[in-house]
N, C-alpha and C. Protein backbone atom coordinates (compact mmCIF):
# COMPACT_ATOMS: atom_id res chain seq x y z
N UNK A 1 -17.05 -36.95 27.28
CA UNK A 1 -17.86 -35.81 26.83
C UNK A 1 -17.06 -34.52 26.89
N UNK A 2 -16.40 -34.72 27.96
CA UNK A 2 -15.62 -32.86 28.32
C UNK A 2 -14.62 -33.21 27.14
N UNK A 3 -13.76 -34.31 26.77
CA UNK A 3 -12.58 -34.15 25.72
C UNK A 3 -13.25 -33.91 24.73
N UNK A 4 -14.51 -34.69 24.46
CA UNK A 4 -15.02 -34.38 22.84
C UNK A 4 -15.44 -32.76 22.46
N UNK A 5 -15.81 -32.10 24.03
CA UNK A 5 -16.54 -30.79 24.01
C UNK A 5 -15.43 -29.64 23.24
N UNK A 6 -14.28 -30.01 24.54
CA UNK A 6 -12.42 -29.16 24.01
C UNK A 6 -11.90 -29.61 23.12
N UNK A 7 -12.33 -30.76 21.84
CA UNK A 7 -11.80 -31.11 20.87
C UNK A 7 -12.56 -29.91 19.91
N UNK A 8 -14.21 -30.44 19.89
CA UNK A 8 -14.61 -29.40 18.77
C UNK A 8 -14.43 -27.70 19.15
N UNK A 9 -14.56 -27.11 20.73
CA UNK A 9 -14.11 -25.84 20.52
C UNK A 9 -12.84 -25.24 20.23
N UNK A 10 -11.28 -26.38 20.14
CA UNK A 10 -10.15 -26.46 19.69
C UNK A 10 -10.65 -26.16 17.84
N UNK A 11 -11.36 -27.46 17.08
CA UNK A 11 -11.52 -26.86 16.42
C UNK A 11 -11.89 -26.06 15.10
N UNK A 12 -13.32 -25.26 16.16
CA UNK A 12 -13.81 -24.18 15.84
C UNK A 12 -12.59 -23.19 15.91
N UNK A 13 -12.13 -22.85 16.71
CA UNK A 13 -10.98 -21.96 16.66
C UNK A 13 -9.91 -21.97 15.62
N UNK A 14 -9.58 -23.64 15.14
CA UNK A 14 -8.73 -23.10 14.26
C UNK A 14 -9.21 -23.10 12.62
N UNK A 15 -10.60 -23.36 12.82
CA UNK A 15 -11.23 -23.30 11.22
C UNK A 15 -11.63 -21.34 11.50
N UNK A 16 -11.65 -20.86 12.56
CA UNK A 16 -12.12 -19.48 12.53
C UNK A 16 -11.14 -18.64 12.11
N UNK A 17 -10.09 -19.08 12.84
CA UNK A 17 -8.62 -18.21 12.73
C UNK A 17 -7.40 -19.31 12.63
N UNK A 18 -7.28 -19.14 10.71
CA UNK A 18 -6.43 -19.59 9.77
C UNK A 18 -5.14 -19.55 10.20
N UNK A 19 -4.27 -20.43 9.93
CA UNK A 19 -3.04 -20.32 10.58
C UNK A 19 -1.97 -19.50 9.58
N UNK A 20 -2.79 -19.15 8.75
CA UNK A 20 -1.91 -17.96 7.64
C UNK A 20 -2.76 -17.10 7.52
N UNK A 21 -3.32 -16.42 8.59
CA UNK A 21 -3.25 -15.65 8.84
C UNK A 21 -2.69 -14.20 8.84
N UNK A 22 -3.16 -12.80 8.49
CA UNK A 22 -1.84 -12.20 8.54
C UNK A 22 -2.22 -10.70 8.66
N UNK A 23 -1.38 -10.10 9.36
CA UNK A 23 -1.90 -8.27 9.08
C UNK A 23 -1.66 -7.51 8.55
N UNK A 24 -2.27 -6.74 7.80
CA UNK A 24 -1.36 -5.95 6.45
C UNK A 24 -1.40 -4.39 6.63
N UNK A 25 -0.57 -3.39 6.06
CA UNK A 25 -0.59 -2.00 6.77
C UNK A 25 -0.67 -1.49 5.23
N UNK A 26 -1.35 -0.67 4.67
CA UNK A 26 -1.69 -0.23 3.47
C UNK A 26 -0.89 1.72 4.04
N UNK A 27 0.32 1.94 3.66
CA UNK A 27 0.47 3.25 4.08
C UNK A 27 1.05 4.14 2.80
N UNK A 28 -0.65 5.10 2.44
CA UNK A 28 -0.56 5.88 1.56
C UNK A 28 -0.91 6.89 1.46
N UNK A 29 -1.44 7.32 0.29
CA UNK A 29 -2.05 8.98 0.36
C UNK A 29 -3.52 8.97 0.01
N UNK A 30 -3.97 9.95 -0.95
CA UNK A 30 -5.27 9.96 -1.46
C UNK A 30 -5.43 8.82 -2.22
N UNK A 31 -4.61 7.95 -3.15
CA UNK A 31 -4.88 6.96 -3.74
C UNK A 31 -5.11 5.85 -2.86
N UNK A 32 -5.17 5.65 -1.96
CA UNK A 32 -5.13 4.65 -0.95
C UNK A 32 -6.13 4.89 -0.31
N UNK A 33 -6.51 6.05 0.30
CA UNK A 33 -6.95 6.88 0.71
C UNK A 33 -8.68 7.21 0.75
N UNK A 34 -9.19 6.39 -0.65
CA UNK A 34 -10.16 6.33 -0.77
C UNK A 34 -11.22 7.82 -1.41
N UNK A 35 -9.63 8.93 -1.59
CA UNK A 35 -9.89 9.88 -1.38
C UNK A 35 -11.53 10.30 -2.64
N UNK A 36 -12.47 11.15 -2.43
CA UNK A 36 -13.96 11.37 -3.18
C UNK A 36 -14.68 10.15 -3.39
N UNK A 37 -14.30 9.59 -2.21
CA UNK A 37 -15.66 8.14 -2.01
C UNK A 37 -15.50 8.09 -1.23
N UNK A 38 -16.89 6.51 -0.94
CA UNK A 38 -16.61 6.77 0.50
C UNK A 38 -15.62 5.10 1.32
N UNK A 39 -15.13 5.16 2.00
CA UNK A 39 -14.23 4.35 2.43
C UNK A 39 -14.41 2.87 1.74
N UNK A 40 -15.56 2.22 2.13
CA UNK A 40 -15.69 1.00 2.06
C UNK A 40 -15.95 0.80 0.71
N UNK A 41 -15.79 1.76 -0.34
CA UNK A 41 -15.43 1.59 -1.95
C UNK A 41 -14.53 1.59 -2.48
N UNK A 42 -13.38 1.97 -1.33
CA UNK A 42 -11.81 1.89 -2.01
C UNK A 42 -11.36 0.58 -2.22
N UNK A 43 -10.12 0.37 -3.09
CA UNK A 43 -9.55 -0.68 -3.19
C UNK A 43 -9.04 -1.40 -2.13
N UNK A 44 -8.51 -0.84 -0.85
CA UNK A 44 -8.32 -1.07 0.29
C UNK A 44 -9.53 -1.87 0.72
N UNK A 45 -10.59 -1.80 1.01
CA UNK A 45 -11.92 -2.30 1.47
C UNK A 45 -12.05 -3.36 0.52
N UNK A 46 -11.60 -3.15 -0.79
CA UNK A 46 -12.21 -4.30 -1.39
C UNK A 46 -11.07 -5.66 -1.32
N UNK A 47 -9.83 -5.27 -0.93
CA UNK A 47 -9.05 -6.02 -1.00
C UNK A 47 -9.16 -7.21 0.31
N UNK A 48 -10.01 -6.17 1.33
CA UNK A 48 -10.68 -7.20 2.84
C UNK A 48 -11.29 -7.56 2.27
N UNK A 49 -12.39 -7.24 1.44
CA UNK A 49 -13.69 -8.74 1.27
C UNK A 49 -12.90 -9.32 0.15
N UNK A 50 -11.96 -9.83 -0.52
CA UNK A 50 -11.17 -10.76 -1.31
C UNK A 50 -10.65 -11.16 -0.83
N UNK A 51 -9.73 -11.27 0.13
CA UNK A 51 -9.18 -11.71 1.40
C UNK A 51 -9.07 -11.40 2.69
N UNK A 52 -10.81 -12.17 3.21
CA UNK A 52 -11.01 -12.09 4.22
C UNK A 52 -10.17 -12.73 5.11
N UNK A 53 -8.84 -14.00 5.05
CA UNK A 53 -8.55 -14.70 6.15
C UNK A 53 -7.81 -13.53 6.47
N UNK A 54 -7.23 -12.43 6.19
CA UNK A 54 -6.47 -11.16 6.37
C UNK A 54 -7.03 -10.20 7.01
N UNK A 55 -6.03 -9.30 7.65
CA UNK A 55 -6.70 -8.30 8.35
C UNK A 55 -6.44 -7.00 7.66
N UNK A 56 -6.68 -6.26 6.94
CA UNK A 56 -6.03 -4.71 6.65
C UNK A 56 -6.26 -3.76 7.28
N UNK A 57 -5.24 -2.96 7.22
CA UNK A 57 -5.60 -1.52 8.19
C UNK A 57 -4.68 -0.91 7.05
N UNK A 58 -6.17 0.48 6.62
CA UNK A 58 -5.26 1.26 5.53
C UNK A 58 -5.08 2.68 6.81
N UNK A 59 -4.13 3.07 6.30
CA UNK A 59 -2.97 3.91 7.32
C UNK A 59 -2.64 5.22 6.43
N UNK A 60 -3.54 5.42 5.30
CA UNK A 60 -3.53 6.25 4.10
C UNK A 60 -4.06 7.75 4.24
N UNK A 61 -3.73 8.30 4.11
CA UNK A 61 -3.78 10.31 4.42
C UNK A 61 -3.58 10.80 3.12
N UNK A 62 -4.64 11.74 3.02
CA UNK A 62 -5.04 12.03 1.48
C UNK A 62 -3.98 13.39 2.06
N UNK A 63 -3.27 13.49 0.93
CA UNK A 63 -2.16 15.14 0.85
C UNK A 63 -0.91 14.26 1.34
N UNK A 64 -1.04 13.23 1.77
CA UNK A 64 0.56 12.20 2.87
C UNK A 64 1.68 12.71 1.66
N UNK A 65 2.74 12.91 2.33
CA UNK A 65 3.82 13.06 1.53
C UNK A 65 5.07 12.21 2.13
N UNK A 66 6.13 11.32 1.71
CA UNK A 66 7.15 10.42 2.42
C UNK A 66 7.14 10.93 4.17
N UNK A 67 7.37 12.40 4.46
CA UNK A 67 7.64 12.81 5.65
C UNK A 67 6.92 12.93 6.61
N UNK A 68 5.63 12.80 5.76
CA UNK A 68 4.29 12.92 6.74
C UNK A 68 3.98 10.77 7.35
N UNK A 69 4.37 10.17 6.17
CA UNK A 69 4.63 8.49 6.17
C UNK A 69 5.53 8.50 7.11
N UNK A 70 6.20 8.93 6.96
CA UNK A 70 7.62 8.46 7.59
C UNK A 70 7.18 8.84 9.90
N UNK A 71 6.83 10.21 9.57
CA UNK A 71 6.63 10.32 10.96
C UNK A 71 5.10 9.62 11.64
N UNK A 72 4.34 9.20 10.87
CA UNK A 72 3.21 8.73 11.42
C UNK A 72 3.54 6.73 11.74
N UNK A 73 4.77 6.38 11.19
CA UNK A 73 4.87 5.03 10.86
C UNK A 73 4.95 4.53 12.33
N UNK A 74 5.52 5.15 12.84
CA UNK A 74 6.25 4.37 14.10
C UNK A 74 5.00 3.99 15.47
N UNK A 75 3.91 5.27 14.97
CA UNK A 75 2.81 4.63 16.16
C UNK A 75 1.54 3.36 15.24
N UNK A 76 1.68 3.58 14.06
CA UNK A 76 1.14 2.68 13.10
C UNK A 76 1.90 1.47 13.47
N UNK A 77 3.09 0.90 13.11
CA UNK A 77 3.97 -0.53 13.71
C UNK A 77 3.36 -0.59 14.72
N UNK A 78 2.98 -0.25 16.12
CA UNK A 78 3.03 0.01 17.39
C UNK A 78 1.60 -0.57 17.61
N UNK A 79 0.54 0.08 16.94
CA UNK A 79 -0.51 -0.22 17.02
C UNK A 79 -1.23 -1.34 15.88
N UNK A 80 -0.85 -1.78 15.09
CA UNK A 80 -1.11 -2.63 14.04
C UNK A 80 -0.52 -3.73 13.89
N UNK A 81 0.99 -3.56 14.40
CA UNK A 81 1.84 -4.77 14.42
C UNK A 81 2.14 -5.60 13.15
N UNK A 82 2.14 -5.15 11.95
CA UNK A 82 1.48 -5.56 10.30
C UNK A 82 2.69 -6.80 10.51
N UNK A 83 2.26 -7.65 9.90
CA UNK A 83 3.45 -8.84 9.23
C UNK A 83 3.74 -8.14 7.80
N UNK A 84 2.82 -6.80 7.53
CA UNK A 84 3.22 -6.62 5.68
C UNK A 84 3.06 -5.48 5.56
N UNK A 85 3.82 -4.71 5.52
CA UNK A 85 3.80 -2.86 5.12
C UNK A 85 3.79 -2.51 3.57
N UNK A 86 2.88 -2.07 3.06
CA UNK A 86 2.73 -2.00 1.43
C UNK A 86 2.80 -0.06 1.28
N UNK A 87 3.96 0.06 1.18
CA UNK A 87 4.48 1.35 1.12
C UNK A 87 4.10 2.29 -0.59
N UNK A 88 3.10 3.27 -0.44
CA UNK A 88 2.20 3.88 -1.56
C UNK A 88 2.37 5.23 -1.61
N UNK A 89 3.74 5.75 -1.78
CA UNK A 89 4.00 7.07 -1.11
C UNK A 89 4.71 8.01 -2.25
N UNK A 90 4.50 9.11 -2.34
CA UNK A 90 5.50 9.99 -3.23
C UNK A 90 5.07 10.83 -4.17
N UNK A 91 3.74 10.20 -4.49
CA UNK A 91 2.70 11.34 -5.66
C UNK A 91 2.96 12.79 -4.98
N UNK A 92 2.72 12.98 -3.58
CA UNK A 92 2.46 14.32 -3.34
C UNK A 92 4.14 15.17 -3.22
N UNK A 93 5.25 14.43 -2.66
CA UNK A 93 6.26 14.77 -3.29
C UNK A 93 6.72 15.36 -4.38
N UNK A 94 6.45 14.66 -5.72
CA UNK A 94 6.62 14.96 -6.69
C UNK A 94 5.50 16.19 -7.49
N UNK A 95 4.23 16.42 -7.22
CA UNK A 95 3.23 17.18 -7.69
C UNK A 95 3.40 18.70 -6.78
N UNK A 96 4.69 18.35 -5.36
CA UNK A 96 5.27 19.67 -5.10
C UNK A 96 6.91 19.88 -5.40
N UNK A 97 7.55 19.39 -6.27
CA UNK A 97 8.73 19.40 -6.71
C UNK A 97 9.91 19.50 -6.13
N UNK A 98 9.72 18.26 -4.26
CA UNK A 98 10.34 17.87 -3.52
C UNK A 98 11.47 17.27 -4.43
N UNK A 99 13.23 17.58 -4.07
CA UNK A 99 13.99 17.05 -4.64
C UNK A 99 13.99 15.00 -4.20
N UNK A 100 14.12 14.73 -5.83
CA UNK A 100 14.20 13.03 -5.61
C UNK A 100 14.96 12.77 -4.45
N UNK A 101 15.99 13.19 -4.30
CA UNK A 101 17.03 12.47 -3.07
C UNK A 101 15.91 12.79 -1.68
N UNK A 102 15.70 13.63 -1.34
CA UNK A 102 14.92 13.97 -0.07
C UNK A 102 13.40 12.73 -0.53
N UNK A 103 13.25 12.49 -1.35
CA UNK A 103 11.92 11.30 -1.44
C UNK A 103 12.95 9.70 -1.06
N UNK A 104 14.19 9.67 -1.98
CA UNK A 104 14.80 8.34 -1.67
C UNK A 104 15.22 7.98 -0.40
N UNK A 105 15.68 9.36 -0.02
CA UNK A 105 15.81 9.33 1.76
C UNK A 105 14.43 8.65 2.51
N UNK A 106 13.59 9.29 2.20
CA UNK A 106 12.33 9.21 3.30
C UNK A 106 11.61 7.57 3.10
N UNK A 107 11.75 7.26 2.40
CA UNK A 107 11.53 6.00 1.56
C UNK A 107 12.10 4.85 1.95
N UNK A 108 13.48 5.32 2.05
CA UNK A 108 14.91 4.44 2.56
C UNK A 108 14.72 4.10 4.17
N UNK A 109 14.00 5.07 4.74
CA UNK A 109 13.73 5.11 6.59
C UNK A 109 12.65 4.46 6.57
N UNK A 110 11.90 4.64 5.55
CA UNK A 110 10.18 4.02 5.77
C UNK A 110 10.39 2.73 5.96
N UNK A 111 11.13 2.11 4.85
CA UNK A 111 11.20 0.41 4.85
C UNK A 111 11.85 0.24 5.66
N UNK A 112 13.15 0.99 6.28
CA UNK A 112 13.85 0.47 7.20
C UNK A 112 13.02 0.18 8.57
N UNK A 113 12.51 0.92 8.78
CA UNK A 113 10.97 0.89 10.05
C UNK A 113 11.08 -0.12 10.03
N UNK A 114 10.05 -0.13 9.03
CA UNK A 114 9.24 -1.89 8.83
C UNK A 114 9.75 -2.71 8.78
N UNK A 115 10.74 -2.86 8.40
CA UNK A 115 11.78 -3.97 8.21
C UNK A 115 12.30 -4.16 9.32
N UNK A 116 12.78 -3.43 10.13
CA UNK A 116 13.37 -3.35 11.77
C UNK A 116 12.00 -3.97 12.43
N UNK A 117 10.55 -3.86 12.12
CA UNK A 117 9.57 -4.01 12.96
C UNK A 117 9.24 -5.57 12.86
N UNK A 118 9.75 -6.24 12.03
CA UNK A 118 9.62 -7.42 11.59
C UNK A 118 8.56 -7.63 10.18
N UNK A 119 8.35 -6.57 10.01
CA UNK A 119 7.43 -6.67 8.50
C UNK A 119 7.90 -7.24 7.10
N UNK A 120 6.79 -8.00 6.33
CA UNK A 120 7.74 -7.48 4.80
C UNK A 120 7.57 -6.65 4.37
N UNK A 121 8.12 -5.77 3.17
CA UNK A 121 7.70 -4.37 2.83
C UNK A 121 7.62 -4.79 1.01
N UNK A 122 6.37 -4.27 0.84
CA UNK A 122 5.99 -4.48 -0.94
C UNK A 122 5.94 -2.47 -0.94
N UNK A 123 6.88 -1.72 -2.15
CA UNK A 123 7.07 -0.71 -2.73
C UNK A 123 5.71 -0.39 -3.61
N UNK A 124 5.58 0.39 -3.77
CA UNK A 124 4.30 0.88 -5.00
C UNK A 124 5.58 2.15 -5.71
N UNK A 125 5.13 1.96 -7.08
CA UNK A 125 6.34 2.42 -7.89
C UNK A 125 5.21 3.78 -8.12
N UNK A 126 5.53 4.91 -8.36
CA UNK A 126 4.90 6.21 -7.95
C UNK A 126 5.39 7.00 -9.63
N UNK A 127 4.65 7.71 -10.34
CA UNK A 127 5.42 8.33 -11.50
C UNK A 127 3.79 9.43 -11.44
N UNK A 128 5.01 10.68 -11.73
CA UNK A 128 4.32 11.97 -11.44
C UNK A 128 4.46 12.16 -12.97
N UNK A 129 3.20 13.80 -13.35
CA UNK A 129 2.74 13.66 -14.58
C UNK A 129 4.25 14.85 -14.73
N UNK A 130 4.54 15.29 -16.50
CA UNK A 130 5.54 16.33 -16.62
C UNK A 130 5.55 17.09 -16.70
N UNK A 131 4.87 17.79 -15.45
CA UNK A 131 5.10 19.11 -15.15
C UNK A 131 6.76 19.60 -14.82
N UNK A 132 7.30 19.15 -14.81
CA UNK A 132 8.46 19.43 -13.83
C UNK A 132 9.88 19.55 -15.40
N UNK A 133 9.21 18.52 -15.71
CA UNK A 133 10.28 18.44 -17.66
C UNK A 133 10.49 16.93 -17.03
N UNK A 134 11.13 16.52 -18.04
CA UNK A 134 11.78 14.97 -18.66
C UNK A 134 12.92 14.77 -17.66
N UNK A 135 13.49 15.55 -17.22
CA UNK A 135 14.87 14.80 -16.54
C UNK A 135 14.58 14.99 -14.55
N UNK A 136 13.92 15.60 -14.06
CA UNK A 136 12.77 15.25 -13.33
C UNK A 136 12.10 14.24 -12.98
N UNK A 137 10.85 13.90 -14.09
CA UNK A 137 10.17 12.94 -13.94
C UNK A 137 11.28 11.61 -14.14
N UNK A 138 12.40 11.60 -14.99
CA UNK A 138 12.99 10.46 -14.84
C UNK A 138 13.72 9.92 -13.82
N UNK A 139 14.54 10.90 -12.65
CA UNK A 139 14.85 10.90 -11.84
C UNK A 139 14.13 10.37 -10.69
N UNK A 140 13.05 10.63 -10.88
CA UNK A 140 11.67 10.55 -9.76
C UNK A 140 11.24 9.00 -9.81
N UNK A 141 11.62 8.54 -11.19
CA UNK A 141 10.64 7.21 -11.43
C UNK A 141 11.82 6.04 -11.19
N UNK A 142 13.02 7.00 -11.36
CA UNK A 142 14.26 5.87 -11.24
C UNK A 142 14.26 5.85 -9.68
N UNK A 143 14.05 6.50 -8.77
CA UNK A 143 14.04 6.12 -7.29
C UNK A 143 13.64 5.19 -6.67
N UNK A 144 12.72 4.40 -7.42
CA UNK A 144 11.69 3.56 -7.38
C UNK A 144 12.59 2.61 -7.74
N UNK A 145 13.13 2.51 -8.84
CA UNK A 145 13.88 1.29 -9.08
C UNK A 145 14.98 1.40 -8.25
N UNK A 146 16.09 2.34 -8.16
CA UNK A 146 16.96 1.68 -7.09
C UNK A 146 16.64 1.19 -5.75
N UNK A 147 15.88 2.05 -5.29
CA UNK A 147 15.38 1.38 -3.70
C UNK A 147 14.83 -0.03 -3.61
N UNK A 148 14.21 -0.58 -5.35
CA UNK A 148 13.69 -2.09 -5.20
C UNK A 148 15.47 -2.64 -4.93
N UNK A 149 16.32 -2.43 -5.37
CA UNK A 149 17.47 -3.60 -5.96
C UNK A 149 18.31 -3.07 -4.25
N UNK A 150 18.48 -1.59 -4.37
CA UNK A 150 19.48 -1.54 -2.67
C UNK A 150 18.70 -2.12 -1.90
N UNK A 151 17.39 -2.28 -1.71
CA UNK A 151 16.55 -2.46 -0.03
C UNK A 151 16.08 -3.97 -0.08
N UNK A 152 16.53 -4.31 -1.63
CA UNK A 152 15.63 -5.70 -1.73
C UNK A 152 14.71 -5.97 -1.87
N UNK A 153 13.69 -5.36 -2.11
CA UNK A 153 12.43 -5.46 -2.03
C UNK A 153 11.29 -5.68 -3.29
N UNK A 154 10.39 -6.16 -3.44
CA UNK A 154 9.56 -6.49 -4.54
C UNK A 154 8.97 -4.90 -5.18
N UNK A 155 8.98 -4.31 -6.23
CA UNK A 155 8.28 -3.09 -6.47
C UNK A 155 6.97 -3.51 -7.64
N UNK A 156 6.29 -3.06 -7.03
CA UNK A 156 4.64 -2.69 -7.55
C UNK A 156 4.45 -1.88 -8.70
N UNK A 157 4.60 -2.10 -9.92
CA UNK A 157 4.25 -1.12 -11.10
C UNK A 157 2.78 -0.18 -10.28
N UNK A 158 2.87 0.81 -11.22
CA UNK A 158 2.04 1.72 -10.76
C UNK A 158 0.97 1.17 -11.13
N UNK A 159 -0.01 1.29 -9.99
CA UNK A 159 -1.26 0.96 -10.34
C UNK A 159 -2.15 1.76 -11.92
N UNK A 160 -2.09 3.18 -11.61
CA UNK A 160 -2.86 4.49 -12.22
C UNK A 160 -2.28 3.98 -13.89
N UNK A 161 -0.86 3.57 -14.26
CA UNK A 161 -0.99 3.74 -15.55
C UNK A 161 -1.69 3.00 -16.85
N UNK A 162 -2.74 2.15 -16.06
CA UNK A 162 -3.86 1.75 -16.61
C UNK A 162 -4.74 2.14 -16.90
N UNK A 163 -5.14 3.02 -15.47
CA UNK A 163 -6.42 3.82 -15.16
C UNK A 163 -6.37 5.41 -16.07
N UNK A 164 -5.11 6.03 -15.55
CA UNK A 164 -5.48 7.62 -16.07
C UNK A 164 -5.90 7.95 -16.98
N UNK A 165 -5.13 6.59 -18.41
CA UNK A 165 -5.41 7.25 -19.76
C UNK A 165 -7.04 7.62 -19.85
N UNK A 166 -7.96 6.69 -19.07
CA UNK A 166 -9.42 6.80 -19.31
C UNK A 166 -10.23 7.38 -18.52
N UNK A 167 -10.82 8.65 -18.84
CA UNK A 167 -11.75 9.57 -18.38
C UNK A 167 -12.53 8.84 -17.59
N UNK A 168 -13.00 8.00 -17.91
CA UNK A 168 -14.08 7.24 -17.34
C UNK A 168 -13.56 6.43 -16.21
N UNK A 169 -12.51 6.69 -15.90
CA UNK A 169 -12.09 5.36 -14.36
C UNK A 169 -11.54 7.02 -13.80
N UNK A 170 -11.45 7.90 -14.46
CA UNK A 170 -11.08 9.29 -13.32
C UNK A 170 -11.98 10.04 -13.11
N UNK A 171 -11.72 10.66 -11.85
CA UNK A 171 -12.80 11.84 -11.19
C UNK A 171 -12.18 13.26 -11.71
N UNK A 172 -12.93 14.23 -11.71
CA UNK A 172 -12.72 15.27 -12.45
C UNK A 172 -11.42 15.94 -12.60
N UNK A 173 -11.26 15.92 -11.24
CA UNK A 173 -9.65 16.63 -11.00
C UNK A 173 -8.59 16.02 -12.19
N UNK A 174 -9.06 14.56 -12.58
CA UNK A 174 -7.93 14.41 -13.79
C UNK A 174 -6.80 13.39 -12.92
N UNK A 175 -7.07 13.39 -11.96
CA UNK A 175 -5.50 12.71 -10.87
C UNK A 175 -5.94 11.39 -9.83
N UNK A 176 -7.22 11.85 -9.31
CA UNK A 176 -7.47 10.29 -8.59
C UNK A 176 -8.64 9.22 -9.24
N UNK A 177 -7.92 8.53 -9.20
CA UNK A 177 -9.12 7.64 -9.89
C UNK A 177 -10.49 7.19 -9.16
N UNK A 178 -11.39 7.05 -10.17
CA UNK A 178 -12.99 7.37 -9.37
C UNK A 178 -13.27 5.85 -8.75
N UNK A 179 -14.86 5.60 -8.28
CA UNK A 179 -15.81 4.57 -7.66
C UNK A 179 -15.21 3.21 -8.69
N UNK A 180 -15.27 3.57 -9.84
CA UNK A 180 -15.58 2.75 -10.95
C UNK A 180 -13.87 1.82 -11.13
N UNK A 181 -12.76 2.61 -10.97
CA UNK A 181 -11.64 1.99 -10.96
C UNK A 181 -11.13 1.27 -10.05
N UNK A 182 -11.88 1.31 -9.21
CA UNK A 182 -11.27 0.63 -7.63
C UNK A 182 -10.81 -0.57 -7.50
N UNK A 183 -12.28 -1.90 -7.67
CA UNK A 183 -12.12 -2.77 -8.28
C UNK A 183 -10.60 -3.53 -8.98
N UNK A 184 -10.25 -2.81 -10.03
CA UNK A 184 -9.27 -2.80 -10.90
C UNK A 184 -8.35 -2.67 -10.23
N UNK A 185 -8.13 -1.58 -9.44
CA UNK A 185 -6.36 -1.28 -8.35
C UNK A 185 -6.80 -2.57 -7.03
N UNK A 186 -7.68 -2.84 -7.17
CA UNK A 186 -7.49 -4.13 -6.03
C UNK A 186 -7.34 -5.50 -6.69
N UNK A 187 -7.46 -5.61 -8.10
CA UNK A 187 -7.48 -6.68 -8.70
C UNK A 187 -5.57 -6.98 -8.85
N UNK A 188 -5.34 -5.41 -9.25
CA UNK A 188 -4.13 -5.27 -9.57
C UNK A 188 -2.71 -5.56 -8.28
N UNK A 189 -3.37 -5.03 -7.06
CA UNK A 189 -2.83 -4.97 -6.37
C UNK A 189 -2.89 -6.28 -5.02
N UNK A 190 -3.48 -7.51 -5.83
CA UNK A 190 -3.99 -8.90 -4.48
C UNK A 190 -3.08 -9.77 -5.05
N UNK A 191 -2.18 -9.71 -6.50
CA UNK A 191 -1.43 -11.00 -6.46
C UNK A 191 -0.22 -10.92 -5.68
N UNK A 192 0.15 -9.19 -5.88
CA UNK A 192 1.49 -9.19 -5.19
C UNK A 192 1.48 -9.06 -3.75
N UNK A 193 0.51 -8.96 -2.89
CA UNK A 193 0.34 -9.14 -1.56
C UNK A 193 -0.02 -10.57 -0.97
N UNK A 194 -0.41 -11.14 -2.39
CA UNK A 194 -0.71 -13.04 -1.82
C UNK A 194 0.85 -13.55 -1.97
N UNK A 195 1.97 -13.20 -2.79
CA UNK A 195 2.56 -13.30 -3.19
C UNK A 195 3.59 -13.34 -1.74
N UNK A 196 3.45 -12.02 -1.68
CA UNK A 196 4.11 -11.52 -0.14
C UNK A 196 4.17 -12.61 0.90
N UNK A 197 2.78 -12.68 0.97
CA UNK A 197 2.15 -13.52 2.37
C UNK A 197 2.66 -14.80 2.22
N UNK A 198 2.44 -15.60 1.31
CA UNK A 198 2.95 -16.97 1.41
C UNK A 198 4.79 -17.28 0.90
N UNK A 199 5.20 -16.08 0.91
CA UNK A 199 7.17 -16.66 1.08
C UNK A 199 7.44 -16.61 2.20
């Protein structure tokens, strides 16, 4: 009776808690951020009830800029322990006309963190609107690509360049996308984190 009792609470335990299992660190800005809704409507939230055997912790600060990422990371590792850092950083960089190298820098330390912390690190590829002119924004969007090929790492097309063209998935400001697009950046954003999880 007692072996049969510690057989089935053996396992209950391991039908409760999956052995792929895994913790994920969502570290971004207002797009992440949930920013003019309310939390449990962001794509972040929706990406927990799509994959519940997962744990997420979004780590996202609406205004976050690489330096503000960069210095908040180290008690985030500390306290979260992520097996997966999904790095969403640089809009606010670029919308204050932070030079690219000072973003590739901050970027370059971010993954290194995580990567030192034992994480994998998935990039989100970031492209600011042209205010700034053409050789700017190209500079800005090419950072994205070298840091995938020097750091190794998988990069994330931008979520937004689906969303912005349409009024109707944006909130007024014109820049974050509303209630209605969320959905969509979590649809967009669960193959390459399943992707992550099982290599």
């Amino acid at each position: 009776m007692a072996k049969t009792l510690g057989a089935f609470i053996l396992l209950s335990v391991l039908t409760v808690t999956p052995a792929h299992a895994a913790k994920v660190l969502i570290l971004g800005d207002s797009l992440g951020a949930s920013y003019g809704m309310a939390e449990q409507s962001g794509w972040v939230a929706l990406l927990q009830k799509n994959l519940p055997e997962h744990q997420f912790t979004n780590g996202s600060v609406s205004g976050e800029t690489t330096a503000g990422g960069l210095r908040r990371l180290p008690a985030l590792l500390d306290s979260v322990a992520p097996d997966l850092v999904v790095v969403e950083l640089g809009g606010n960089d670029g919308l204050r006309g932070f030079p690219p190298t000072q973003l590739e820098n901050n970027l370059i330390q971010i993954i290194t963190l995580a990567k030192d912390s034992g994480a994998k690190v998935l990039l989100t590829e970031i492209m600011v609107p042209p205010n700034y002119g053409p050789r700017y924004t190209q500079k800005f969007t090419q950072v994205y690509q070298d840091i995938s090929k020097t750091q190794d790492i998988v990069l994330i097309p931008f979520f937004m360049q689906d969303i912005a063209p349409h009024p109707e998935l944006m909130q007024r400001d014109g820049i974050h996308p509303n209630e209605k697009a969320q959905a969509q950046i979590a649809t967009w954003m669960q193959p390459w984190i399943e992707d992550a999880l099982t290599q």
